[in-house]
C-alpha atoms as a PDB file:
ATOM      1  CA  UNK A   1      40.738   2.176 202.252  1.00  0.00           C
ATOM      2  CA  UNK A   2      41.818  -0.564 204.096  1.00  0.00           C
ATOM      3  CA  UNK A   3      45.658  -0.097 202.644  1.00  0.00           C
ATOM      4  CA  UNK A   4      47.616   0.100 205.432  1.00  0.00           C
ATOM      5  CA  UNK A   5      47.613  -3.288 206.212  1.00  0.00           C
ATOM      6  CA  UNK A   6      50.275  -4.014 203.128  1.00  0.00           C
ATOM      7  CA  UNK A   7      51.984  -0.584 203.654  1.00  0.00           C
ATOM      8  CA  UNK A   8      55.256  -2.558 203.685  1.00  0.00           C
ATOM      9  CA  UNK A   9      55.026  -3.795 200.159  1.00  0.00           C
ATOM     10  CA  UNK A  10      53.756  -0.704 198.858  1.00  0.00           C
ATOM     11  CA  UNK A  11      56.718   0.955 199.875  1.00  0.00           C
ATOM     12  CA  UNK A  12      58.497  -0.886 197.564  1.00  0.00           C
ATOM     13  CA  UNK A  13      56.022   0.017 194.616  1.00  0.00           C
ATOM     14  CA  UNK A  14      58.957   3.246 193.804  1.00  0.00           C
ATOM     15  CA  UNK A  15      55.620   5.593 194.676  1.00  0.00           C
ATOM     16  CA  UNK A  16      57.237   9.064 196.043  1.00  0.00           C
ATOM     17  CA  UNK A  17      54.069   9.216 198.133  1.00  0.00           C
ATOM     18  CA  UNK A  18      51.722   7.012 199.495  1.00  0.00           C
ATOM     19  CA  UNK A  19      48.383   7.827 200.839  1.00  0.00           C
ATOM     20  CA  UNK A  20      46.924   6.475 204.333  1.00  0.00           C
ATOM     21  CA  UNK A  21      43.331   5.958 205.544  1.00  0.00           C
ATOM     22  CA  UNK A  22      42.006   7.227 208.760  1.00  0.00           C
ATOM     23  CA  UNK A  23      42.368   3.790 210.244  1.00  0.00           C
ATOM     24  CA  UNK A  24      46.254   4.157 209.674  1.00  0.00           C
ATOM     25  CA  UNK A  25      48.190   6.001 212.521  1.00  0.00           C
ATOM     26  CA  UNK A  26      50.320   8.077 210.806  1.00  0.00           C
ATOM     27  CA  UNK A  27      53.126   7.199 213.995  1.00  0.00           C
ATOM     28  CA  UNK A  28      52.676   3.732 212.422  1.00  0.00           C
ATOM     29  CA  UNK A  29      52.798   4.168 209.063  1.00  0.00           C
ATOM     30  CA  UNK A  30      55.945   6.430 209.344  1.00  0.00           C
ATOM     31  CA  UNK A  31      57.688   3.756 211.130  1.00  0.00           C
ATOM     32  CA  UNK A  32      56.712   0.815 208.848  1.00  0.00           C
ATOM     33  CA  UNK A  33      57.552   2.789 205.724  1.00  0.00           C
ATOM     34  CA  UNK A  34      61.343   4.125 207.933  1.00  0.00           C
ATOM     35  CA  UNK A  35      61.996   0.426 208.052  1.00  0.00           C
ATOM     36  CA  UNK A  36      61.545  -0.561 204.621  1.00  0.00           C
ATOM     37  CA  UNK A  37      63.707   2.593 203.269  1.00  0.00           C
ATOM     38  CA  UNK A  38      66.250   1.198 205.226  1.00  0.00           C
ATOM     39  CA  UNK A  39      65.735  -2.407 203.380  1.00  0.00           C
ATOM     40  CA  UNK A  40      64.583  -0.934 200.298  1.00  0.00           C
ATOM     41  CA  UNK A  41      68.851   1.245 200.807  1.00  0.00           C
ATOM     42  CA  UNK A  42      70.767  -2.109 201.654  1.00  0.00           C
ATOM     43  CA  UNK A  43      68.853  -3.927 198.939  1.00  0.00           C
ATOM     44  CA  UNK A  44      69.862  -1.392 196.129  1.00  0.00           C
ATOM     45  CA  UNK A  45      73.427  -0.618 198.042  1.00  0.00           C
ATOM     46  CA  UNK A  46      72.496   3.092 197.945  1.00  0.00           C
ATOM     47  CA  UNK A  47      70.251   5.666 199.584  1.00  0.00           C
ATOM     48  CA  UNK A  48      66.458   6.034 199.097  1.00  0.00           C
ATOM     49  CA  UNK A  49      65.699   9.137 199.765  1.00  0.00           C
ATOM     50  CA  UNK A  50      62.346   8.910 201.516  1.00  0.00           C
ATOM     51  CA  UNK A  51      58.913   7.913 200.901  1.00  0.00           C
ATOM     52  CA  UNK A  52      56.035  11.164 201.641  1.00  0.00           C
ATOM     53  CA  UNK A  53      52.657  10.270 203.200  1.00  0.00           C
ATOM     54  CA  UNK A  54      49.369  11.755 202.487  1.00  0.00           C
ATOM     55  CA  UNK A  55      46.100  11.541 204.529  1.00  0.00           C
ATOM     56  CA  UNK A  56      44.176  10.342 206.361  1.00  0.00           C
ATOM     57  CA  UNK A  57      41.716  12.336 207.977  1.00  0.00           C
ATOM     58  CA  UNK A  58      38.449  10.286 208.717  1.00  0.00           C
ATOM     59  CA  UNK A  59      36.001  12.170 205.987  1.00  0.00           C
ATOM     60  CA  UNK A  60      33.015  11.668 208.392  1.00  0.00           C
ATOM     61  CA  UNK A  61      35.075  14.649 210.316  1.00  0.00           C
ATOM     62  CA  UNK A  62      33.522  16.959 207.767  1.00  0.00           C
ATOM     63  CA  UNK A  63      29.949  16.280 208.803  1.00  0.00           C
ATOM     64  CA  UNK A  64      31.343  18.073 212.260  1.00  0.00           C
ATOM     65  CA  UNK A  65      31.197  22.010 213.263  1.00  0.00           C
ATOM     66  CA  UNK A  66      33.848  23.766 211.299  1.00  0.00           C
ATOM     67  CA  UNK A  67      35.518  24.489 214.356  1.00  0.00           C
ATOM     68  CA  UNK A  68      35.620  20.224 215.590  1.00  0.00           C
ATOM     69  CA  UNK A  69      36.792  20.092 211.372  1.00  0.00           C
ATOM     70  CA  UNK A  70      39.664  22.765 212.408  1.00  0.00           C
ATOM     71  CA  UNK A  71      40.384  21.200 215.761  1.00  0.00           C
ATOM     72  CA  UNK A  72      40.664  17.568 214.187  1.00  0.00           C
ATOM     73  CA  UNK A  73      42.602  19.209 211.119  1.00  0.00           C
ATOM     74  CA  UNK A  74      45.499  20.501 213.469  1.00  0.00           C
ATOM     75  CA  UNK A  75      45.876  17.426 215.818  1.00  0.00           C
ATOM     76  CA  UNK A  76      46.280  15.664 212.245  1.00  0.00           C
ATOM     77  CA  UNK A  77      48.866  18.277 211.157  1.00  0.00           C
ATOM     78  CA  UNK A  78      50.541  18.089 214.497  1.00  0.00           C
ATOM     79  CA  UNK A  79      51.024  14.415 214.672  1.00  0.00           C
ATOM     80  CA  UNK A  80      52.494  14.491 211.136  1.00  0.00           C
ATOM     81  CA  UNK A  81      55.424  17.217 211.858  1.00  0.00           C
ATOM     82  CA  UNK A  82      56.011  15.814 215.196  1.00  0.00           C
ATOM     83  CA  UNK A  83      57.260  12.861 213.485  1.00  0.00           C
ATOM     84  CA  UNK A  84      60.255  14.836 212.835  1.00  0.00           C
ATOM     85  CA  UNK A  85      61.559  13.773 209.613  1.00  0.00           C
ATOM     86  CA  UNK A  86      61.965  15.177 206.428  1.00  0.00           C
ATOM     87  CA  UNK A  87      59.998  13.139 203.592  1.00  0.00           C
ATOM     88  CA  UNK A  88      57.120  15.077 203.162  1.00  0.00           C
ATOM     89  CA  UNK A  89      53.755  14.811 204.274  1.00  0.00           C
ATOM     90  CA  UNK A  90      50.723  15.470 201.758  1.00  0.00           C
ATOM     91  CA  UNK A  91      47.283  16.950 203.906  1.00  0.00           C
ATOM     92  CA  UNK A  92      44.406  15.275 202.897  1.00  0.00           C
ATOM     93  CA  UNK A  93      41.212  13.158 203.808  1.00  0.00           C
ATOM     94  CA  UNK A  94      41.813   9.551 204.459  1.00  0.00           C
ATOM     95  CA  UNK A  95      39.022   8.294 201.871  1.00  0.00           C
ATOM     96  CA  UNK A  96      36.920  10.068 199.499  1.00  0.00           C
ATOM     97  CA  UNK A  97      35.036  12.622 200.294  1.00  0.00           C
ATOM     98  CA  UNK A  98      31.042  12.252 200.651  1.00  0.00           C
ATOM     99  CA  UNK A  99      28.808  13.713 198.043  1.00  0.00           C
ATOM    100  CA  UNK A 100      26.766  15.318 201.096  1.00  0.00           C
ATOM    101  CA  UNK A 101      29.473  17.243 202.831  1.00  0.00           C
ATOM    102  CA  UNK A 102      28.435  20.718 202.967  1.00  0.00           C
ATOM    103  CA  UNK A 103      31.106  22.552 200.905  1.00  0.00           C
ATOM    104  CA  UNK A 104      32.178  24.919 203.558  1.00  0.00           C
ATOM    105  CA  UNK A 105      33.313  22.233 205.349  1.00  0.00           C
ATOM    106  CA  UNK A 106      35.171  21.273 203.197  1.00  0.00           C
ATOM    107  CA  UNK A 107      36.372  24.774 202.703  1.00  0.00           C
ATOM    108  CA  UNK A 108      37.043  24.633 206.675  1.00  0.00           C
ATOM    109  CA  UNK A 109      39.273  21.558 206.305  1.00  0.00           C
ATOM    110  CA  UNK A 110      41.214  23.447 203.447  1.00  0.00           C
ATOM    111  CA  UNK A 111      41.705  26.685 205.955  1.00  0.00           C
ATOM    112  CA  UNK A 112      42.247  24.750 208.728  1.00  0.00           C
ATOM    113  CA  UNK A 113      45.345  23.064 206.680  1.00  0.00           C
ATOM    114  CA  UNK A 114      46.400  26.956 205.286  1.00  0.00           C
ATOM    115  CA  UNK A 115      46.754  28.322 208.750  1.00  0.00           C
ATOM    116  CA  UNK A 116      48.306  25.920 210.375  1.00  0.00           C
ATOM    117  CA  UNK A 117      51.726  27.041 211.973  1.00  0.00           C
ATOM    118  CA  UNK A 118      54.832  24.618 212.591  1.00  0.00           C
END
């Protein structure tokens, strides 16, 4: 928690992925990591190929109606492919998940991420 705040340096960790918290927009994140492929390209004089990003879902969504979970789960998916490039992007919660989230919540997240259409 709390990473995104040296998301710069870890992008020059060689991770293929790197995960985000909810506090993390992934509009931000996508552009910090953009320019340090570009650095991370004229450093080593040839092309990185792209850094993924996984998250970052607020976990306290899950305490929510499984509908608000599949509502929040889409605007999440939605702001990741509208970013329009081609690096990857991992679904996930942006934490750990609490040891009192009803499991089909959780279940709803997982669906929610399943039927999602580009």
């Amino acid at each position: 928690k709390g990473g995104g705040l040296w998301l710069d340096t870890q992008c020059h960790s060689g991770a293929d992925a790197l995960g985000l918290d909810w506090t993390m927009p992934l509009d931000r994140a996508r552009s910090i990591v953009f320019e340090q492929q570009k650095a991370l390209t004229k450093l080593h004089k040839k092309l990185h190929t792209g850094i993924a990003l996984q998250g970052n879902l607020d976990p306290a969504t899950l305490f929510a109606s499984p509908e608000h979970i599949r509502q929040q789960t889409h605007l999440m998916l939605q702001d990741a492919y509208s970013l329009g490039d081609k690096t990857g992007y991992i679904a996930n919660l942006g934490h750990g998940i609490n040891q009192w989230v009803n499991p089909d919540h959780a279940k709803a997240f997982i669906d929610a991420v399943h039927e999602y259409k580009l």
